[in-house]
PDB file of N, CA and C in Angstrom:
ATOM      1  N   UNK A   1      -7.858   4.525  -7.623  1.00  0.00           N
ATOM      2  CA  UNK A   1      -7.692   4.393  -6.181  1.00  0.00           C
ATOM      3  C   UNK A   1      -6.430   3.590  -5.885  1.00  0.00           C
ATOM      4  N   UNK A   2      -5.720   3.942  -5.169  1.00  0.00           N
ATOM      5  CA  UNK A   2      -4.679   3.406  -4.291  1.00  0.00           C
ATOM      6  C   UNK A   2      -4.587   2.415  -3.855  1.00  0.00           C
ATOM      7  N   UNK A   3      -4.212   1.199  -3.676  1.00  0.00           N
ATOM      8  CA  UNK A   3      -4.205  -0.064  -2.665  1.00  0.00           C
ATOM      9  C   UNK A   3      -3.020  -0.633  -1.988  1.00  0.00           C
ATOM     10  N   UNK A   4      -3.049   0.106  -0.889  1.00  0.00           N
ATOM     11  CA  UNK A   4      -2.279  -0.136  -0.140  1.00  0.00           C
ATOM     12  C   UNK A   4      -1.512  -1.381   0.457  1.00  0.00           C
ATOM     13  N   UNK A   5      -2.380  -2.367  -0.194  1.00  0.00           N
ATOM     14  CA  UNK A   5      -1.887  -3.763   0.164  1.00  0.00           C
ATOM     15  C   UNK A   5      -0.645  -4.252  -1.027  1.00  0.00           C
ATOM     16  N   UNK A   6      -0.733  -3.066  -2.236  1.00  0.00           N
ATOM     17  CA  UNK A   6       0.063  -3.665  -3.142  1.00  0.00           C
ATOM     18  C   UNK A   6       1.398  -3.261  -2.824  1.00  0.00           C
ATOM     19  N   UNK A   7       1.309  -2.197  -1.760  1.00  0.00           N
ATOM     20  CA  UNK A   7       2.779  -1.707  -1.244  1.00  0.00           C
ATOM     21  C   UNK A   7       3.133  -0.575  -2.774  1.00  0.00           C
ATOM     22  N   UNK A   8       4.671   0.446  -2.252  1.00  0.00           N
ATOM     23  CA  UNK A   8       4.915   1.424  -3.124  1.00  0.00           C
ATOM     24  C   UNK A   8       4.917   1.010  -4.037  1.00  0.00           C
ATOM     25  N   UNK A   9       5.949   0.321  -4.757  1.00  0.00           N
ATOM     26  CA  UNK A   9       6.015  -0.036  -6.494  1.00  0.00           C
ATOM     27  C   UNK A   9       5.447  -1.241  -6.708  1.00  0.00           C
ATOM     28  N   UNK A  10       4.471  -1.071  -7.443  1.00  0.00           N
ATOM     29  CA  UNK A  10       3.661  -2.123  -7.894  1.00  0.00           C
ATOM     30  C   UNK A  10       4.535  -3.056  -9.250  1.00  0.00           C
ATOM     31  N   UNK A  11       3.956  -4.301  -9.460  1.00  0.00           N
ATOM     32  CA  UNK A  11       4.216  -4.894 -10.618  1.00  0.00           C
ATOM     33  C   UNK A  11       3.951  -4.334 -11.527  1.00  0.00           C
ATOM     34  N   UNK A  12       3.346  -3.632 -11.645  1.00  0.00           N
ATOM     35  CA  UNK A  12       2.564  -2.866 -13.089  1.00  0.00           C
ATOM     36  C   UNK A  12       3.961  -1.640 -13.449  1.00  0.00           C
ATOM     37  N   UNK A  13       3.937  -1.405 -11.960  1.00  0.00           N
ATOM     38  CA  UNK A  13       4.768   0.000 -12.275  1.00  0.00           C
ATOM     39  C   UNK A  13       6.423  -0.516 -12.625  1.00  0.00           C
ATOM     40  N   UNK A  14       6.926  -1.586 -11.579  1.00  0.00           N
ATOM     41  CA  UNK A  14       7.944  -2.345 -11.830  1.00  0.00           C
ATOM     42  C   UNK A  14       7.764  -2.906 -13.703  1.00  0.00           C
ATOM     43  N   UNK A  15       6.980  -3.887 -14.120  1.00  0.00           N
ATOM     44  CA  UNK A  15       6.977  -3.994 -15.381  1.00  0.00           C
ATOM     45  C   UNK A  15       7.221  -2.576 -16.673  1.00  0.00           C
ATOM     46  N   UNK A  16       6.139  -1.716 -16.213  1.00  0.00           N
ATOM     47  CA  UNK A  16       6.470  -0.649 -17.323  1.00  0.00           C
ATOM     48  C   UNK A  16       7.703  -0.027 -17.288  1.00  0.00           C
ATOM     49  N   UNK A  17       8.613   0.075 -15.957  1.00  0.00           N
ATOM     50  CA  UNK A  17      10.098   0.674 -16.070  1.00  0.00           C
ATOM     51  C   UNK A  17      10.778  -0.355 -16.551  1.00  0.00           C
ATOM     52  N   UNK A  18      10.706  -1.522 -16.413  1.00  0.00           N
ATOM     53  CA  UNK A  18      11.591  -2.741 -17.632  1.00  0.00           C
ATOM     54  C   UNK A  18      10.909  -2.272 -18.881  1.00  0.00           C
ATOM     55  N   UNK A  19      10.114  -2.225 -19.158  1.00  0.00           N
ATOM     56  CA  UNK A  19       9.497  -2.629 -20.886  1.00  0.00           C
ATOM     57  C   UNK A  19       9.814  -0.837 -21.397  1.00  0.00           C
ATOM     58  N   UNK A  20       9.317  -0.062 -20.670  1.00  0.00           N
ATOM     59  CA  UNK A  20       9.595   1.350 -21.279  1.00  0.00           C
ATOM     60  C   UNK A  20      10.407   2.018 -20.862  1.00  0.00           C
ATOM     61  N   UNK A  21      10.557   2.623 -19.659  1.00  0.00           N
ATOM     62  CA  UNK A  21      11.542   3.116 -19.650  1.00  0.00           C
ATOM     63  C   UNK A  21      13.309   2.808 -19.587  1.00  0.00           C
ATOM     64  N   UNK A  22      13.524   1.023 -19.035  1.00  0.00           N
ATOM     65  CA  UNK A  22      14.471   0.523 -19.397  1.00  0.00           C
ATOM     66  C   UNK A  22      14.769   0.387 -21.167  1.00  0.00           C
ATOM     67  N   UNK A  23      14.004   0.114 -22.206  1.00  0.00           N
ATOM     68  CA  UNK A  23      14.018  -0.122 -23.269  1.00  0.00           C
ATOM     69  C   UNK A  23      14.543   1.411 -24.046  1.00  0.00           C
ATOM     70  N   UNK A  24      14.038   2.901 -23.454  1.00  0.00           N
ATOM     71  CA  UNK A  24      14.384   3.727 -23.975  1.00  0.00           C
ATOM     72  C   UNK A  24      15.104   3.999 -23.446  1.00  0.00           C
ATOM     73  N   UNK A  25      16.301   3.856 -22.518  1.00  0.00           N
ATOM     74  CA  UNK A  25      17.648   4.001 -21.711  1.00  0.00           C
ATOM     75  C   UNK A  25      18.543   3.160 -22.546  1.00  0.00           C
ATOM     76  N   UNK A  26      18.612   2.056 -22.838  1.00  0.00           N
ATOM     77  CA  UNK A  26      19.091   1.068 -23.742  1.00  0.00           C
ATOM     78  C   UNK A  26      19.145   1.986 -25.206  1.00  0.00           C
ATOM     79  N   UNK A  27      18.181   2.360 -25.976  1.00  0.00           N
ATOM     80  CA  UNK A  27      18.076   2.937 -27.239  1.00  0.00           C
ATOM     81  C   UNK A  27      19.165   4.106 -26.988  1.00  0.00           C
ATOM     82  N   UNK A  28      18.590   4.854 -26.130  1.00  0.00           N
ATOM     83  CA  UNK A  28      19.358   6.393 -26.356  1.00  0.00           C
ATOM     84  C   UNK A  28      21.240   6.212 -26.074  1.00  0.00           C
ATOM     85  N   UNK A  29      20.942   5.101 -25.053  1.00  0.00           N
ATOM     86  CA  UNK A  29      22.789   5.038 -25.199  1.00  0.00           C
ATOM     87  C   UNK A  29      22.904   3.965 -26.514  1.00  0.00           C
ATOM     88  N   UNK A  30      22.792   3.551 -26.893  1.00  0.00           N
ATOM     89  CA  UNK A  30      22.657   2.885 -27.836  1.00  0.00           C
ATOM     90  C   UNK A  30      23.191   3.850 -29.590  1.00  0.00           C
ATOM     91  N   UNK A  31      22.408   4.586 -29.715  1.00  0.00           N
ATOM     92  CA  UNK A  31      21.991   5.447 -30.523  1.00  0.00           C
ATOM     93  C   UNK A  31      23.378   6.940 -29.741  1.00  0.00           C
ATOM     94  N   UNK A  32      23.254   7.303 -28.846  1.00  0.00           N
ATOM     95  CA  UNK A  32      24.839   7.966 -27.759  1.00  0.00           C
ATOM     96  C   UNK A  32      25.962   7.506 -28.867  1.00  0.00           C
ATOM     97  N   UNK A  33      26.359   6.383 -27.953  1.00  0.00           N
ATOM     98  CA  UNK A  33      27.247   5.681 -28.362  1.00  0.00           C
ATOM     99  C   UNK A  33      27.608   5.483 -29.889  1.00  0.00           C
ATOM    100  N   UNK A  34      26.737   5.096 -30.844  1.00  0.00           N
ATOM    101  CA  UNK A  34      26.719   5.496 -31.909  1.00  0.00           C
ATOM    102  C   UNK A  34      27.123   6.202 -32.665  1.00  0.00           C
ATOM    103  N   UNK A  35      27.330   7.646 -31.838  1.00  0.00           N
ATOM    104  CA  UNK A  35      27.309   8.659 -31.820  1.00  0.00           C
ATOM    105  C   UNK A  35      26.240   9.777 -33.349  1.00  0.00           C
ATOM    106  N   UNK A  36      24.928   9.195 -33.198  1.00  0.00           N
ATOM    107  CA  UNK A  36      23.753   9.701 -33.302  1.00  0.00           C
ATOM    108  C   UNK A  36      22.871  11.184 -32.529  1.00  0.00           C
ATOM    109  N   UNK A  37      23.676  10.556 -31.401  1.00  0.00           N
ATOM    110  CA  UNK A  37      22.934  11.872 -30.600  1.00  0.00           C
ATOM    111  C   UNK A  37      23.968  12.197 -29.621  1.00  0.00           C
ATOM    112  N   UNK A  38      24.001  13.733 -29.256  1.00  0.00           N
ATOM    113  CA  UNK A  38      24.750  14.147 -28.354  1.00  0.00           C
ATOM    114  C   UNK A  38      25.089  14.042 -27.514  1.00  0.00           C
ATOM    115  N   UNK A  39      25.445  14.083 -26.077  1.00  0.00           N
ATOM    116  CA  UNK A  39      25.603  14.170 -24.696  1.00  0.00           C
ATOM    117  C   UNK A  39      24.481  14.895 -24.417  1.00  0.00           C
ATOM    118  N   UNK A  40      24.294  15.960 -24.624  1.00  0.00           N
ATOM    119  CA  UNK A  40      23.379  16.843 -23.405  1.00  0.00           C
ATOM    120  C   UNK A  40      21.860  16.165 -23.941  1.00  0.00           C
ATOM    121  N   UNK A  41      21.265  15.280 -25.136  1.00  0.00           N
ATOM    122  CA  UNK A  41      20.218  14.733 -25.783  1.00  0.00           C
ATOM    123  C   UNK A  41      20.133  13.707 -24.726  1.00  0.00           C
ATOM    124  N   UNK A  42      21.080  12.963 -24.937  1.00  0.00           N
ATOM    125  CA  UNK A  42      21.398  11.586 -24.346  1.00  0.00           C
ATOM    126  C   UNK A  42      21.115  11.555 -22.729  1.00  0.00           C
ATOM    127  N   UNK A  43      21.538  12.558 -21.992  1.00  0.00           N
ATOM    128  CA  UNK A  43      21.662  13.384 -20.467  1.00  0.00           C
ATOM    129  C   UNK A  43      20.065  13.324 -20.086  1.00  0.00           C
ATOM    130  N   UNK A  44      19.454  14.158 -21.326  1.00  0.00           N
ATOM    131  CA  UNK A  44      18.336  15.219 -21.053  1.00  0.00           C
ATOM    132  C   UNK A  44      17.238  13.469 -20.996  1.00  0.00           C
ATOM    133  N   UNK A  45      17.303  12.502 -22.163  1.00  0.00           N
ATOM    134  CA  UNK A  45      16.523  11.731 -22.124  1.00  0.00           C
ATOM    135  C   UNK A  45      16.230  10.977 -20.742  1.00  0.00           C
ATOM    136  N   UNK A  46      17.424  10.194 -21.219  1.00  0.00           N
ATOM    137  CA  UNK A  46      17.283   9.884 -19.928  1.00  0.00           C
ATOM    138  C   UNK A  46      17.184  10.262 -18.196  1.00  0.00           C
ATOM    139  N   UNK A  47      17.144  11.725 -18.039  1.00  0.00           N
ATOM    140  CA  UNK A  47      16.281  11.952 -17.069  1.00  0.00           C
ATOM    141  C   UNK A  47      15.111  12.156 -17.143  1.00  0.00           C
ATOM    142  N   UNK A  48      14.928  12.354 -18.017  1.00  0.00           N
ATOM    143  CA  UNK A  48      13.216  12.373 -18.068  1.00  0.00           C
ATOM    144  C   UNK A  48      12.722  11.116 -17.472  1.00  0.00           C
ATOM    145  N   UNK A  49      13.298  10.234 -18.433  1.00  0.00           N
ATOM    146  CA  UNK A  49      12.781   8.622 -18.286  1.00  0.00           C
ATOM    147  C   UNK A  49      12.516   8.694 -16.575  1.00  0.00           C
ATOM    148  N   UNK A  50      13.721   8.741 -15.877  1.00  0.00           N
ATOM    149  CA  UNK A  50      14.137   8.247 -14.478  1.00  0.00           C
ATOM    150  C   UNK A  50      12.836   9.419 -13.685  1.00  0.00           C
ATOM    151  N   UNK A  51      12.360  10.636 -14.413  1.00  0.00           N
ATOM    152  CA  UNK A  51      12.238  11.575 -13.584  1.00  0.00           C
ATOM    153  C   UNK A  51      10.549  11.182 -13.366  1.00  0.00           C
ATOM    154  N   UNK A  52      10.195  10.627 -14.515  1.00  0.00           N
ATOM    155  CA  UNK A  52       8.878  10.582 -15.019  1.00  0.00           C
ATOM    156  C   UNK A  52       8.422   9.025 -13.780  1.00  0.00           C
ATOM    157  N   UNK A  53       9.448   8.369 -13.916  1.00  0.00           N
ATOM    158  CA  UNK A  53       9.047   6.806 -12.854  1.00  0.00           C
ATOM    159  C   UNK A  53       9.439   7.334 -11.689  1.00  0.00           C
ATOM    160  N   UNK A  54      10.707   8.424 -11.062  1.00  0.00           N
ATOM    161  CA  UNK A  54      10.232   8.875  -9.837  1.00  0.00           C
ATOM    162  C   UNK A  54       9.062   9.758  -9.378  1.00  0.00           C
ATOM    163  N   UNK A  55       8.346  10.577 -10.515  1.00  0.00           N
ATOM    164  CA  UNK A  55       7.299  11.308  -9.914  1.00  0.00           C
ATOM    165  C   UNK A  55       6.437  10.725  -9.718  1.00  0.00           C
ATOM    166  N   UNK A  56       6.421   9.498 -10.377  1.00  0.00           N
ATOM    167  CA  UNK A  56       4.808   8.259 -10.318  1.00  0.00           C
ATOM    168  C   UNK A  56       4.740   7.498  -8.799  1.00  0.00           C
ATOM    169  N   UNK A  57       6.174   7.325  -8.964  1.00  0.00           N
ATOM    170  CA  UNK A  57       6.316   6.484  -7.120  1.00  0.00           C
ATOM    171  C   UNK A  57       6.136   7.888  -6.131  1.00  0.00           C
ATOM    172  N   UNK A  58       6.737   8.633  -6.635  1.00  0.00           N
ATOM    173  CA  UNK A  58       5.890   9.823  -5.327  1.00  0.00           C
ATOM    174  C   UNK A  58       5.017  10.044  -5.130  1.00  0.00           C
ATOM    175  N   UNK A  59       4.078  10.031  -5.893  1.00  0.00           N
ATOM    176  CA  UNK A  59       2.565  10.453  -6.255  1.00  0.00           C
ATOM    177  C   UNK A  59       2.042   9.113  -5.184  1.00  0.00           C
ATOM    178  N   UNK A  60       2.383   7.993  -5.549  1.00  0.00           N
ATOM    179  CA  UNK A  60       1.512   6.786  -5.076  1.00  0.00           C
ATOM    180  C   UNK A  60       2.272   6.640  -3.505  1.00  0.00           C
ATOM    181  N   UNK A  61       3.382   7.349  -3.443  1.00  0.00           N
ATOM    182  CA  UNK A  61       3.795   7.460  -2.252  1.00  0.00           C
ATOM    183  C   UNK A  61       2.515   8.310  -1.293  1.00  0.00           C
ATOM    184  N   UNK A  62       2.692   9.703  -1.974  1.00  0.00           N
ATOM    185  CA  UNK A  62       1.972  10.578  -1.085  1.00  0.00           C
ATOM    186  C   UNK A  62       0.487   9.978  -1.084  1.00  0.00           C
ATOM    187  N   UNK A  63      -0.209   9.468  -2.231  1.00  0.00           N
ATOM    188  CA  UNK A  63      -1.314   8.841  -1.792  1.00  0.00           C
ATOM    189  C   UNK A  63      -1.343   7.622  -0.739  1.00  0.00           C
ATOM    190  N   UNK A  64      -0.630   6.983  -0.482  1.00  0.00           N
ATOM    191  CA  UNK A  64      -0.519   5.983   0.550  1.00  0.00           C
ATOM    192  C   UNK A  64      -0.564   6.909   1.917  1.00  0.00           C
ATOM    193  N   UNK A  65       0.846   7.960   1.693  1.00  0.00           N
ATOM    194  CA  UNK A  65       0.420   8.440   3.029  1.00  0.00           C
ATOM    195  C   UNK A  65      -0.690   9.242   3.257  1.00  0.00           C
ATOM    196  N   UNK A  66      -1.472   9.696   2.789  1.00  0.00           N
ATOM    197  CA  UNK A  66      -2.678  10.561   2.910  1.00  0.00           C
ATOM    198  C   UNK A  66      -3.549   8.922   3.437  1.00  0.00           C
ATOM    199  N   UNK A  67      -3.645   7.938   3.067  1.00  0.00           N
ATOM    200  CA  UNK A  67      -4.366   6.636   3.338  1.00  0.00           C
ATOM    201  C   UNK A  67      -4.520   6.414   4.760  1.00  0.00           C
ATOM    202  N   UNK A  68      -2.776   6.311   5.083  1.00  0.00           N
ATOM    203  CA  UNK A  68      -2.200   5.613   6.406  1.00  0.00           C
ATOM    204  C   UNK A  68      -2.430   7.019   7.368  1.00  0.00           C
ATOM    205  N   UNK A  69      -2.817   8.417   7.255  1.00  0.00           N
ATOM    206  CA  UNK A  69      -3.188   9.297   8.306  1.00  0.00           C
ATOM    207  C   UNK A  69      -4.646   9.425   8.275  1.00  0.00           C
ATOM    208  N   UNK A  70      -5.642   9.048   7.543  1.00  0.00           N
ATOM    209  CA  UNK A  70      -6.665   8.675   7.602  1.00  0.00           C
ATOM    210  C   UNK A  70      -7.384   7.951   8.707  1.00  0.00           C
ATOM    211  N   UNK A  71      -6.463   6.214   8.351  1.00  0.00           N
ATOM    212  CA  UNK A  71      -6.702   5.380   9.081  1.00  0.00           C
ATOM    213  C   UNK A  71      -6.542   5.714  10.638  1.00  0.00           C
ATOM    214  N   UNK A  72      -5.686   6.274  10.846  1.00  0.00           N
ATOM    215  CA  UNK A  72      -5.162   6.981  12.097  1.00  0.00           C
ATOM    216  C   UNK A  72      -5.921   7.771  12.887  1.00  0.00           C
ATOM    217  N   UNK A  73      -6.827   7.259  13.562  1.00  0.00           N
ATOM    218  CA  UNK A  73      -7.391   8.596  14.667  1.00  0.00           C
ATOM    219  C   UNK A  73      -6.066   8.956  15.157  1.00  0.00           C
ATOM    220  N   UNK A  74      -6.644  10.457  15.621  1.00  0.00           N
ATOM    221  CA  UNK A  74      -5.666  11.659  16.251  1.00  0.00           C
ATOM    222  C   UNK A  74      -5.273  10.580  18.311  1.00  0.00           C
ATOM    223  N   UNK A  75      -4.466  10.855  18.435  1.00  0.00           N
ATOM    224  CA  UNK A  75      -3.830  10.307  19.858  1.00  0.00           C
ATOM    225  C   UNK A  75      -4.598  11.365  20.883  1.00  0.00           C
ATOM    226  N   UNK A  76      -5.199  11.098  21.737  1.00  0.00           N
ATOM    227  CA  UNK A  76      -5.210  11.742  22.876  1.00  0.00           C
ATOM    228  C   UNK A  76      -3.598  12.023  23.722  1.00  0.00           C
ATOM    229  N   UNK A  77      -3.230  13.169  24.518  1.00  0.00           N
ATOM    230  CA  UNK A  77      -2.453  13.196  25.079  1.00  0.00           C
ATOM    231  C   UNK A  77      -1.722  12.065  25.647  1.00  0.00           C
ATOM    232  N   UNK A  78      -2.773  11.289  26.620  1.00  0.00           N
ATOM    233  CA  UNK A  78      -2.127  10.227  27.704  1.00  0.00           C
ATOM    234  C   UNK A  78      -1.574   9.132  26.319  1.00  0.00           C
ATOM    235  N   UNK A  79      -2.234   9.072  25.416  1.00  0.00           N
ATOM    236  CA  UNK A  79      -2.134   7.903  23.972  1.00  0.00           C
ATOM    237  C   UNK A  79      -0.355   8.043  23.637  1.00  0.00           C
ATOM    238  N   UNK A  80      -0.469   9.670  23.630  1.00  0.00           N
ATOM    239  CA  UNK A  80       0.914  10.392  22.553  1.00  0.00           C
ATOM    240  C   UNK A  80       1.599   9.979  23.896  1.00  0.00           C
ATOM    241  N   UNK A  81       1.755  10.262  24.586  1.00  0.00           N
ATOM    242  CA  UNK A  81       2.663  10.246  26.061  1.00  0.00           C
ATOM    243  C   UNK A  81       2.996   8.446  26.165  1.00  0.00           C
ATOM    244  N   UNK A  82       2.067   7.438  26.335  1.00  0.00           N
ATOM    245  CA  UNK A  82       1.969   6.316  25.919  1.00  0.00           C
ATOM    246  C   UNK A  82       3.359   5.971  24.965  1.00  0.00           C
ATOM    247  N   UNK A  83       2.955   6.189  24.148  1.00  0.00           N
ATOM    248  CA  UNK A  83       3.944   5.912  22.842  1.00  0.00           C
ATOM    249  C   UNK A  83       4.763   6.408  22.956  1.00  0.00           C
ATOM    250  N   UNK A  84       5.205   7.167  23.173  1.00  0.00           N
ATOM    251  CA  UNK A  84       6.251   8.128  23.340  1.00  0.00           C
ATOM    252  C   UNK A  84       7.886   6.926  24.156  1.00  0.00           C
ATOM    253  N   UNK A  85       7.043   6.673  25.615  1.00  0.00           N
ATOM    254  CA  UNK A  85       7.509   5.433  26.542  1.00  0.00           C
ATOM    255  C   UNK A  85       7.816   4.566  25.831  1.00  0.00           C
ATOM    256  N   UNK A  86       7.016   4.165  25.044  1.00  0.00           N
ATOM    257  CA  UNK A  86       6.829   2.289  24.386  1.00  0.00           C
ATOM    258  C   UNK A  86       8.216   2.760  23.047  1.00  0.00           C
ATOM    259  N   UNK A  87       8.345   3.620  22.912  1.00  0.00           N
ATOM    260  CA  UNK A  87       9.058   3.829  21.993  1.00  0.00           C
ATOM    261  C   UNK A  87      10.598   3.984  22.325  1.00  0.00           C
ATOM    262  N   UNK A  88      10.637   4.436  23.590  1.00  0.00           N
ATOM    263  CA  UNK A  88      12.036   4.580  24.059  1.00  0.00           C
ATOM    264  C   UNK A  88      12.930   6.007  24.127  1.00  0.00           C
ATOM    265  N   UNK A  89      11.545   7.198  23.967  1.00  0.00           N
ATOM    266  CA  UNK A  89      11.539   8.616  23.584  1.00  0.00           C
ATOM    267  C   UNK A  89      11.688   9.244  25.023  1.00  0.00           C
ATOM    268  N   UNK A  90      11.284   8.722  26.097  1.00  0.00           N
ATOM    269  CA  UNK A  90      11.111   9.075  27.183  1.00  0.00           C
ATOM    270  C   UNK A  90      11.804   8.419  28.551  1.00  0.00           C
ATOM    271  N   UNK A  91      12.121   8.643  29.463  1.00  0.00           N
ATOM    272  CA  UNK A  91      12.892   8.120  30.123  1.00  0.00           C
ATOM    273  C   UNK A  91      11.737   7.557  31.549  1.00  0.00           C
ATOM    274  N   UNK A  92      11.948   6.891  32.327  1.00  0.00           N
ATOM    275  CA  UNK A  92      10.777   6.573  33.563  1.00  0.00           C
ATOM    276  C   UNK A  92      10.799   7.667  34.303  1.00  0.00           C
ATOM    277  N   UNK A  93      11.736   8.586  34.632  1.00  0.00           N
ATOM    278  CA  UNK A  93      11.111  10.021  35.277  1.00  0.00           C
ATOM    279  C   UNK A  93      10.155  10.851  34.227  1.00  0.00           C
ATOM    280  N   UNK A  94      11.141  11.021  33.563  1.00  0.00           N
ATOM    281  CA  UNK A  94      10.354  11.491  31.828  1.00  0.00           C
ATOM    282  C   UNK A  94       8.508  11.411  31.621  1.00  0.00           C
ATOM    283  N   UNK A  95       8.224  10.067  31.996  1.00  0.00           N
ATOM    284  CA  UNK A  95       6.963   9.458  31.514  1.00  0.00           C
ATOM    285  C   UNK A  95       6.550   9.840  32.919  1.00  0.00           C
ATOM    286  N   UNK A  96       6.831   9.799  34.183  1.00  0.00           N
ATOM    287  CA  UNK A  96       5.988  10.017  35.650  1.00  0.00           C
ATOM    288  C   UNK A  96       6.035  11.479  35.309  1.00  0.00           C
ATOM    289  N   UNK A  97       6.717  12.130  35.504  1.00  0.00           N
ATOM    290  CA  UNK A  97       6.707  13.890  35.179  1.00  0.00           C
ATOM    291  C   UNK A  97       5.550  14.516  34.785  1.00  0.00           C
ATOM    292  N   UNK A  98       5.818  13.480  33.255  1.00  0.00           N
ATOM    293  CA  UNK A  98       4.539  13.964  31.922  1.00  0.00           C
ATOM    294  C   UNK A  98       3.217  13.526  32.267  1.00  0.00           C
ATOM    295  N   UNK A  99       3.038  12.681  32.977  1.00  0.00           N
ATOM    296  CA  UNK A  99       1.769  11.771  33.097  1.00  0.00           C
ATOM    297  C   UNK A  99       1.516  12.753  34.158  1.00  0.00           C
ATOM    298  N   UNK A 100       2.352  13.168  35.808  1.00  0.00           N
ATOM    299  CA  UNK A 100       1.534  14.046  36.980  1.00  0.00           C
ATOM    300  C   UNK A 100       1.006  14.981  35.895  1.00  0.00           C
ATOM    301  N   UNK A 101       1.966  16.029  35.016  1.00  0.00           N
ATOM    302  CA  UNK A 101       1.398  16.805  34.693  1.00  0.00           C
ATOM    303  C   UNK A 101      -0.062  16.926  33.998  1.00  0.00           C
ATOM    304  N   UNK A 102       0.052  15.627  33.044  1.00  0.00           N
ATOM    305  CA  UNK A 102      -1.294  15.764  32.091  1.00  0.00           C
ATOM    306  C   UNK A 102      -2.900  15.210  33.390  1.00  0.00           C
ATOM    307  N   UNK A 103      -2.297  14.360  34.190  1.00  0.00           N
ATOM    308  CA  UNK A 103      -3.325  14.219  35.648  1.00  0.00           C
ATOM    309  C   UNK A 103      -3.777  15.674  35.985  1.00  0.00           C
ATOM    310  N   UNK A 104      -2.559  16.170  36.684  1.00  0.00           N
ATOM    311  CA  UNK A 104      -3.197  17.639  37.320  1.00  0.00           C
ATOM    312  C   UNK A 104      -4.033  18.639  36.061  1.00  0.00           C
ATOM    313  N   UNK A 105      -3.443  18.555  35.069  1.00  0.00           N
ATOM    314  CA  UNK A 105      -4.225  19.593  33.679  1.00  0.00           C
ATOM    315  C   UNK A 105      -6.146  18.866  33.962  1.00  0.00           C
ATOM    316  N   UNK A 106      -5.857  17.338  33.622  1.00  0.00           N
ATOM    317  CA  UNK A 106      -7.606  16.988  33.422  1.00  0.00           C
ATOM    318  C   UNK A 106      -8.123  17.237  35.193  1.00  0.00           C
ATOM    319  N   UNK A 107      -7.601  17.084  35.952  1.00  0.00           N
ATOM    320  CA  UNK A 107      -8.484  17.317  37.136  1.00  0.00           C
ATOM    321  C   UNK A 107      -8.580  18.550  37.135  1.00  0.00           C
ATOM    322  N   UNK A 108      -8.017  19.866  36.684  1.00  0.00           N
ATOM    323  CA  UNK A 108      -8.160  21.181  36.875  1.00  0.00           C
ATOM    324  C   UNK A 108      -9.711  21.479  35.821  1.00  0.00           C
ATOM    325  N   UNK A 109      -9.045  21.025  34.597  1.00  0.00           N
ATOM    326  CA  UNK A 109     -10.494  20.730  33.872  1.00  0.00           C
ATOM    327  C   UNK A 109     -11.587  20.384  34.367  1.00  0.00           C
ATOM    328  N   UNK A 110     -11.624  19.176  34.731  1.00  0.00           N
ATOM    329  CA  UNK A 110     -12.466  18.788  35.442  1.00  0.00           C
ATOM    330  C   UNK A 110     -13.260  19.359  37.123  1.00  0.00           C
ATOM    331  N   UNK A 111     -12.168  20.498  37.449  1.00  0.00           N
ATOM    332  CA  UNK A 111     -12.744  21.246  38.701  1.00  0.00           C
ATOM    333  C   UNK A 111     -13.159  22.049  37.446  1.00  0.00           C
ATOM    334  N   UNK A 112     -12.669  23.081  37.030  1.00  0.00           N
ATOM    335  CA  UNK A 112     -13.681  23.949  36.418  1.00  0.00           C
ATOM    336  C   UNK A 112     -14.951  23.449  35.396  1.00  0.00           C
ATOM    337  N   UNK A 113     -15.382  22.955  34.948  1.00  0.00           N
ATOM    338  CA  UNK A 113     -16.164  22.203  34.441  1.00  0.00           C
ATOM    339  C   UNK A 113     -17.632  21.607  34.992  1.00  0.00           C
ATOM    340  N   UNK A 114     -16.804  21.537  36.653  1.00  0.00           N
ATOM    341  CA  UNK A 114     -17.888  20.753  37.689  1.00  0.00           C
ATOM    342  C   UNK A 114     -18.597  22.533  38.337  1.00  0.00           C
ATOM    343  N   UNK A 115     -17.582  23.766  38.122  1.00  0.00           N
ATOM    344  CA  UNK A 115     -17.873  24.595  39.095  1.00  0.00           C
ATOM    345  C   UNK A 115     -18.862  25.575  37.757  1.00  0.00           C
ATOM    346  N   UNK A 116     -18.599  25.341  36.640  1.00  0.00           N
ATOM    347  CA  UNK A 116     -19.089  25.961  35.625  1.00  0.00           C
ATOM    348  C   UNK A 116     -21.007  25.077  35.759  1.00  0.00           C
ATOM    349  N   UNK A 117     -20.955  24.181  35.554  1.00  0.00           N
ATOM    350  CA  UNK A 117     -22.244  23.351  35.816  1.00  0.00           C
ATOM    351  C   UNK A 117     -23.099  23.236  37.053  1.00  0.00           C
ATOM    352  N   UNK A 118     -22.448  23.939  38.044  1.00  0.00           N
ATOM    353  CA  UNK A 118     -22.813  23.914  39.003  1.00  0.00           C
ATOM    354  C   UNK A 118     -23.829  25.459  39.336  1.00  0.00           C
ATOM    355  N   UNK A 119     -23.608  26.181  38.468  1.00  0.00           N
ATOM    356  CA  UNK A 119     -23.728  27.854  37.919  1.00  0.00           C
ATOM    357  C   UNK A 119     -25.486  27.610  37.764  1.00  0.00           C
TER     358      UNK A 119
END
């Protein structure tokens, strides 16, 4: 499980890219340089290394965000419209505009609704 309080890269994950995958970046140029092993060996390793600690932070990425839309109830309109303002997305005609409109939508609702129950 995920814990979101530890934030993306954890110590654990920070430690194992010093101890392993920094340690086999060091070797292979090491052993490169040497000239032990080739360029395209040397190339190929070390992306792996880099590729293998970025797919781990993605992974714990995308699990965080699957976490943080969880936590998230869905916005009601007037909510999204809300934020929208507070955010600086919308202008003060912008936000009166949007707001008559979403007013007149629920009172129309709300007439049909009253005339449907009334049946």
């Amino acid at each position: 499980m995920v814990d979101p309080e530890e934030g993306l890269v954890t110590e654990f994950m920070f430690g194992m890219m010093m101890v392993f995958g920094a340690d086999i970046i060091v070797l292979v140029v090491l052993l490169w340089a040497g000239g032990f092993l080739s360029t395209s060996v040397f190339v190929g390793v070390t992306a792996v290394t880099v590729a293998v600690y970025a797919v781990w932070i993605g992974w714990r990425w995308w699990q965080l965000r699957q976490l943080t839309d969880a936590d998230e109830p869905e916005r009601t309109p007037l909510e999204e419209l809300k934020h929208q303002y507070a955010a600086g997305e919308l202008t003060d005609t912008e936000f009166e505009r949007k707001l008559d409109q979403l007013v007149e939508a629920d009172e129309t609702v709300d007439d049909e609704t009253d005339s449907i129950l009334e049946r």
